[in-house]
Structure formats: C-alpha cells, structure tokens
N, C-alpha and C. Protein backbone atom coordinates (compact mmCIF):
# COMPACT_ATOMS: atom_id res chain seq x y z
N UNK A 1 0.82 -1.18 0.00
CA UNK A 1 0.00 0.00 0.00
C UNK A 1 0.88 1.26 0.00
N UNK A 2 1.95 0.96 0.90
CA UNK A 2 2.65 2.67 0.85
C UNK A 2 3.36 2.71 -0.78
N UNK A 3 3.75 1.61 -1.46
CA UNK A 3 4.51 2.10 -2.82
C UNK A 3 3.09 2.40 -3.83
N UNK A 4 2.07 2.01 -3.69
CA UNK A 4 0.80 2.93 -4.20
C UNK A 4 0.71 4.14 -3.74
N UNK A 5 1.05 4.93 -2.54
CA UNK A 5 0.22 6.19 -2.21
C UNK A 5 1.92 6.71 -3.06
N UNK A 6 2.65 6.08 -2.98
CA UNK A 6 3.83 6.89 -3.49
C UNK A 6 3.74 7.18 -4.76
N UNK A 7 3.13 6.07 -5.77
CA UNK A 7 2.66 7.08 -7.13
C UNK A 7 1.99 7.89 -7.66
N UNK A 8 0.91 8.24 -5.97
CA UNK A 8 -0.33 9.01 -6.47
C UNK A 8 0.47 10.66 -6.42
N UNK A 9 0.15 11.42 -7.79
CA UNK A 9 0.87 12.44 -7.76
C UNK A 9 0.64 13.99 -7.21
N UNK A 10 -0.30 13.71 -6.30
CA UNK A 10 -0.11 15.03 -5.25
C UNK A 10 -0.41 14.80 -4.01
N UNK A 11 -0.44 15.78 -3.11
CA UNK A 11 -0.20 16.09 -1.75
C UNK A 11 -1.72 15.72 -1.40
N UNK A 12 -2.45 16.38 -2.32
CA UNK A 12 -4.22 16.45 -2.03
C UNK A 12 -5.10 14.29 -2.63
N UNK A 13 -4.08 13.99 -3.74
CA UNK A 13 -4.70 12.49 -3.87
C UNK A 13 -3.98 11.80 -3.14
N UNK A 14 -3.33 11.96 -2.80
CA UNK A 14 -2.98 11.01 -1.30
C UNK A 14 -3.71 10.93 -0.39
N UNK A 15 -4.34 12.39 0.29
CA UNK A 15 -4.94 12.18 1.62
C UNK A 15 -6.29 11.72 1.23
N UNK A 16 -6.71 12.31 -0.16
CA UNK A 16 -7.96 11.62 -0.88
C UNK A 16 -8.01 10.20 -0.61
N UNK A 17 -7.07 9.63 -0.99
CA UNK A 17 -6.59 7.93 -1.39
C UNK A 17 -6.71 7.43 0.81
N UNK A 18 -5.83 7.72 1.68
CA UNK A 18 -6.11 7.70 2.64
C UNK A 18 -7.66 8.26 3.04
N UNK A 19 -8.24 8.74 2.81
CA UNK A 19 -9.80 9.07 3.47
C UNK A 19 -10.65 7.80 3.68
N UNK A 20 -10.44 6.95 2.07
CA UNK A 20 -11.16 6.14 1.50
C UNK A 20 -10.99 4.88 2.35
N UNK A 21 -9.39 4.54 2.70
CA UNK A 21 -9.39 2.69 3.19
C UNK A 21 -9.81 2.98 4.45
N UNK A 22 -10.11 1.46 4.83
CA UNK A 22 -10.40 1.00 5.88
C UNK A 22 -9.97 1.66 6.83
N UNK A 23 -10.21 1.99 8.18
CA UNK A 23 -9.59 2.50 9.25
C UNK A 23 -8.51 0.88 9.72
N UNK A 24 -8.94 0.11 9.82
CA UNK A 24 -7.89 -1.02 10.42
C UNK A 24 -6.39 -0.91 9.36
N UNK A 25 -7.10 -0.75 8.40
CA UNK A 25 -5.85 -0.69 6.79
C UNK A 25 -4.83 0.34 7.37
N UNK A 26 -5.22 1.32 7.50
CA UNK A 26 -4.85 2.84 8.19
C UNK A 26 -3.98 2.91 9.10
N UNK A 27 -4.73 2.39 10.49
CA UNK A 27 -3.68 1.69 11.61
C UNK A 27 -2.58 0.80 11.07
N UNK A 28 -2.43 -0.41 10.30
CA UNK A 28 -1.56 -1.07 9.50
C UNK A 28 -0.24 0.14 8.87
N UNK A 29 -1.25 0.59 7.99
CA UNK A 29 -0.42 1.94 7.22
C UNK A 29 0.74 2.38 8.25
N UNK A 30 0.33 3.18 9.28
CA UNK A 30 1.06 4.02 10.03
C UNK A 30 2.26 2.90 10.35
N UNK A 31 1.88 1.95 10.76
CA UNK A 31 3.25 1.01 11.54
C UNK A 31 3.95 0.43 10.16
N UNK A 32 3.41 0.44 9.62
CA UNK A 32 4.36 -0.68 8.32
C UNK A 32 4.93 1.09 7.42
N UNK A 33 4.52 2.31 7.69
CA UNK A 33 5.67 3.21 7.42
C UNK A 33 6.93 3.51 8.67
N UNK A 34 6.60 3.23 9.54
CA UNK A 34 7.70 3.42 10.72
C UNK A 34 8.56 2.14 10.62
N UNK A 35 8.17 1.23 10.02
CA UNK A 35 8.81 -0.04 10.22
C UNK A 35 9.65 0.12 8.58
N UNK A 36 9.35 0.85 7.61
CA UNK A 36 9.73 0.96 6.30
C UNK A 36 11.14 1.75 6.75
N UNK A 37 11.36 2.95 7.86
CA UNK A 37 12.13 3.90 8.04
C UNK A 37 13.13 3.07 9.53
N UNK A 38 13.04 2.03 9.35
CA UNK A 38 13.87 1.13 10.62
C UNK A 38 13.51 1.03 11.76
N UNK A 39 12.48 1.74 12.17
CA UNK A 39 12.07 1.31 13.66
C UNK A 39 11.60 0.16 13.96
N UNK A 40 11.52 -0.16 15.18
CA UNK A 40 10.88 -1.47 16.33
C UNK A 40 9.19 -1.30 15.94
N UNK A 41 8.32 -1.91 15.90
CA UNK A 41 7.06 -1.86 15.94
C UNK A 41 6.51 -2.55 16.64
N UNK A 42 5.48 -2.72 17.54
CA UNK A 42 4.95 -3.61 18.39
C UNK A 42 3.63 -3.79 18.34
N UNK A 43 2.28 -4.73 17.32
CA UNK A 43 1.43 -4.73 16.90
C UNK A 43 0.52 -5.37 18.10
N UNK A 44 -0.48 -4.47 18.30
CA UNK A 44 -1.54 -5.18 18.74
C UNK A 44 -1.91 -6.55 18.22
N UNK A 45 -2.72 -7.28 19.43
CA UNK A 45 -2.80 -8.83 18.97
C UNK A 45 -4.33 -8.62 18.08
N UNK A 46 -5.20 -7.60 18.47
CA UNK A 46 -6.53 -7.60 17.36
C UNK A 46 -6.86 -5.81 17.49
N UNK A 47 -7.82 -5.82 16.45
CA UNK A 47 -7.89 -4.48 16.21
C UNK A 47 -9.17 -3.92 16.79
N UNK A 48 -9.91 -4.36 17.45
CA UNK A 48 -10.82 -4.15 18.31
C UNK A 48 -11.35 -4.45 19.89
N UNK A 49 -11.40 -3.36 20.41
CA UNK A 49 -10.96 -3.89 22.26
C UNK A 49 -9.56 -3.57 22.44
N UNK A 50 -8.90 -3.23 21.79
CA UNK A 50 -7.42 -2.80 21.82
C UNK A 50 -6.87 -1.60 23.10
N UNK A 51 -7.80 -1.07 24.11
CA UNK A 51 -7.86 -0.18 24.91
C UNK A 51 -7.28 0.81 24.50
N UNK A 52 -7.46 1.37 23.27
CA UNK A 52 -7.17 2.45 22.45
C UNK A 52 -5.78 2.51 21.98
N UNK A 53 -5.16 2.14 22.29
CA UNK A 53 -3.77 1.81 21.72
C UNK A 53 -3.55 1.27 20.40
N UNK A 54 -3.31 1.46 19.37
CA UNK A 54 -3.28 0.97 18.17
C UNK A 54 -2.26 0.25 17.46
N UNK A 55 -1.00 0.47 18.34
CA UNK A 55 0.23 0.09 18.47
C UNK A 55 1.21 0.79 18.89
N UNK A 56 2.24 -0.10 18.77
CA UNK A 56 3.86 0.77 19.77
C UNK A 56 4.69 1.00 18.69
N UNK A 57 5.71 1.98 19.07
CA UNK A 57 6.90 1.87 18.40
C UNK A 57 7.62 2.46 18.96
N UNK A 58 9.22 1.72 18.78
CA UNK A 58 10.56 1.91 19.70
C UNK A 58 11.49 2.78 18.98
N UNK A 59 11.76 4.17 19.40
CA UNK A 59 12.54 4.99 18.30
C UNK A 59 14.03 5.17 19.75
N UNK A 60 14.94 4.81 19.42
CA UNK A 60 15.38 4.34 20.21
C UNK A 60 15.63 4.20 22.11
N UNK A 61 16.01 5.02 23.10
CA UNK A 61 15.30 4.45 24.17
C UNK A 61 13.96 4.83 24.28
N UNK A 62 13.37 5.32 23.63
CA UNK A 62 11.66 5.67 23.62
C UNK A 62 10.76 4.93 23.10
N UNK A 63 9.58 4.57 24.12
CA UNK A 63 8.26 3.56 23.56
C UNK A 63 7.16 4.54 23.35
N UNK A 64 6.93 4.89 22.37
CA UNK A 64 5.55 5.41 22.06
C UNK A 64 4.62 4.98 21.35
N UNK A 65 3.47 5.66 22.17
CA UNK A 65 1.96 4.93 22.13
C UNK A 65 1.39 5.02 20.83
N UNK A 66 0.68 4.49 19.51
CA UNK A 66 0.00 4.78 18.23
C UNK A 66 -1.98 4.95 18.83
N UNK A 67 -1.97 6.11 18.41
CA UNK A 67 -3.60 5.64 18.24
C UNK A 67 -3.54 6.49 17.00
N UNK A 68 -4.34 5.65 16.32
CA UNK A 68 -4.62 6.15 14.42
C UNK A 68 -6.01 6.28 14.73
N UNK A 69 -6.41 8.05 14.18
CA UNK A 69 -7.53 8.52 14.06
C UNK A 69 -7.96 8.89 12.77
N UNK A 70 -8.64 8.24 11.58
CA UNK A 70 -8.89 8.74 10.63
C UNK A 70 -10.16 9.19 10.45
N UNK A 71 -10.03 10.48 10.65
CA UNK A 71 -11.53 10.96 10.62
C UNK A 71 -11.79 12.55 9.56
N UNK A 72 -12.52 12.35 8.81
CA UNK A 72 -13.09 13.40 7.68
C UNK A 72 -13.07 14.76 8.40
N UNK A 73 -13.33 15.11 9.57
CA UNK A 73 -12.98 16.11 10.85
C UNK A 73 -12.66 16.46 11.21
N UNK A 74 -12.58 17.23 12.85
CA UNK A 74 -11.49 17.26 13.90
C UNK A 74 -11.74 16.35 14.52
N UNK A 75 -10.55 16.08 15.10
CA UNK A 75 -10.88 15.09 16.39
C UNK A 75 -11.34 15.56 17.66
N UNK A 76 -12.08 15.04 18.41
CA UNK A 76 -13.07 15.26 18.91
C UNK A 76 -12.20 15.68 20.68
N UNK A 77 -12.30 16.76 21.54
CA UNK A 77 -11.71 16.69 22.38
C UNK A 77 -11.73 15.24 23.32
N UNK A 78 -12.96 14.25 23.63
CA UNK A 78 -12.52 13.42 24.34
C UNK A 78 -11.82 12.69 24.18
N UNK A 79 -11.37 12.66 22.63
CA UNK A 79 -10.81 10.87 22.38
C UNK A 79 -9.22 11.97 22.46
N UNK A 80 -9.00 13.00 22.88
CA UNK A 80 -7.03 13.53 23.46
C UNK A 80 -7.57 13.07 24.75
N UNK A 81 -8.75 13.28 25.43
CA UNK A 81 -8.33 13.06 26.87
C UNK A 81 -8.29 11.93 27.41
N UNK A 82 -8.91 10.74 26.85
CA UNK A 82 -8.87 9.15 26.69
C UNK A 82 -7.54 8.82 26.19
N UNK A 83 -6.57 9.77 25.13
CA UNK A 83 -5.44 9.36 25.14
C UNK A 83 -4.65 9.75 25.82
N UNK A 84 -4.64 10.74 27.16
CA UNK A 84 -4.07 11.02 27.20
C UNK A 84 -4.26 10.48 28.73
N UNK A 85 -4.72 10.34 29.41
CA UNK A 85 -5.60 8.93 30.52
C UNK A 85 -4.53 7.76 30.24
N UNK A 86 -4.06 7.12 29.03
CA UNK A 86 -3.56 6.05 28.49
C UNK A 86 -2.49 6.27 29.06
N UNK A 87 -1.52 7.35 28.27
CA UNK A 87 -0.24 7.76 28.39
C UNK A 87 0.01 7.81 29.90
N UNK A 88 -0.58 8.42 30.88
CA UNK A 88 0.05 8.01 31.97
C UNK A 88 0.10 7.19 32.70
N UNK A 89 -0.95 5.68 31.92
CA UNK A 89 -0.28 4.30 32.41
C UNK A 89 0.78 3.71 32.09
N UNK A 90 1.78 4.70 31.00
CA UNK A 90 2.83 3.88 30.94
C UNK A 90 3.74 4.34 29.74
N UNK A 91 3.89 5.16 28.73
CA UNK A 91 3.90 5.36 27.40
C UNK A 91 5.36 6.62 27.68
N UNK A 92 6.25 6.72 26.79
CA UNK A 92 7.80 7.64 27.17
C UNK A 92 6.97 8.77 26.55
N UNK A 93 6.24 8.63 25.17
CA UNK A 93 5.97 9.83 24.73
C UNK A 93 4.22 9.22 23.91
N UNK A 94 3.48 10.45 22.76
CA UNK A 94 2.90 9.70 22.22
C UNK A 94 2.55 10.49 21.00
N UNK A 95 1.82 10.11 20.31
CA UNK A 95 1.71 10.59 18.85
C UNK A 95 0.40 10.21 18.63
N UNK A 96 -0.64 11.25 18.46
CA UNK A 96 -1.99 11.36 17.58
C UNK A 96 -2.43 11.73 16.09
C-alpha cells in the first residue's frame, strides 16, 4: 500500500486515497511506514478492544503509544483526553 500512495501524484490524492481505506488498513499503514524507516514496531494482537492503543513503536530508548484517528474532521476533544488517561499508564511519549 505505501509504494501505491507513493505514485499518487499530489499532496491532495494522497490524503484523498487515505480518506477512503479501511480504518484497520490505516492503523496497519502508520506502523508498516515506521517499520519501512527502521524502527521497532509492536502490533496489537486484534484491532478491536485494543484499549485504544493501536500500536507501539521503539525509536530508540523511547516507547511510544500509536492511536490512528482517521476521521473526515477534527478530532473530537474526548478521544485527546482518553489518550491522554492512556499515556500516563505507561507510554515515554505519544503521537496522535
């Protein structure tokens, strides 16, 4: 999927092209580009019930938290404060 969004030829059919897949596809997306650029990745075992965590990744001594929000929108203030509830069970840094 990422050497497809890489031929689409602008800035605007890309995020077009991202609007469209799956949200689980999406979550996938994000870790299999951090994992394309050498990092550690640490995949949830299923993609639902996941206690909002979407996955990890190890950039080096740092574990940070994934939650992938794809939404046509803004994101909604509760789902920062549900992530952010998360993060201080345990997370070095995190990324929304």
């Amino acid at each position: 999927m990422l050497e497809r969004i890489k031929t689409l030829p602008g800035f605007p059919q890309k995020i077009n092209y991202l609007r469209k897949i799956d949200p689980f596809v999406f979550e996938e997306l994000l870790l299999e580009g951090f994992e394309a650029h050498g990092f550690r990745t640490i995949r949830n075992k299923r993609y639902t019930g996941d206690g909002g965590i979407d996955g990890q990744v190890i950039i080096g001594k740092y574990r940070y938290l994934i939650q992938a929000k794809r939404y046509r929108g803004h994101i909604a203030l509760q789902h920062v404060q549900e992530f952010e509830k998360l993060l201080k069970e345990g997370a070095n840094k995190s990324e929304m």
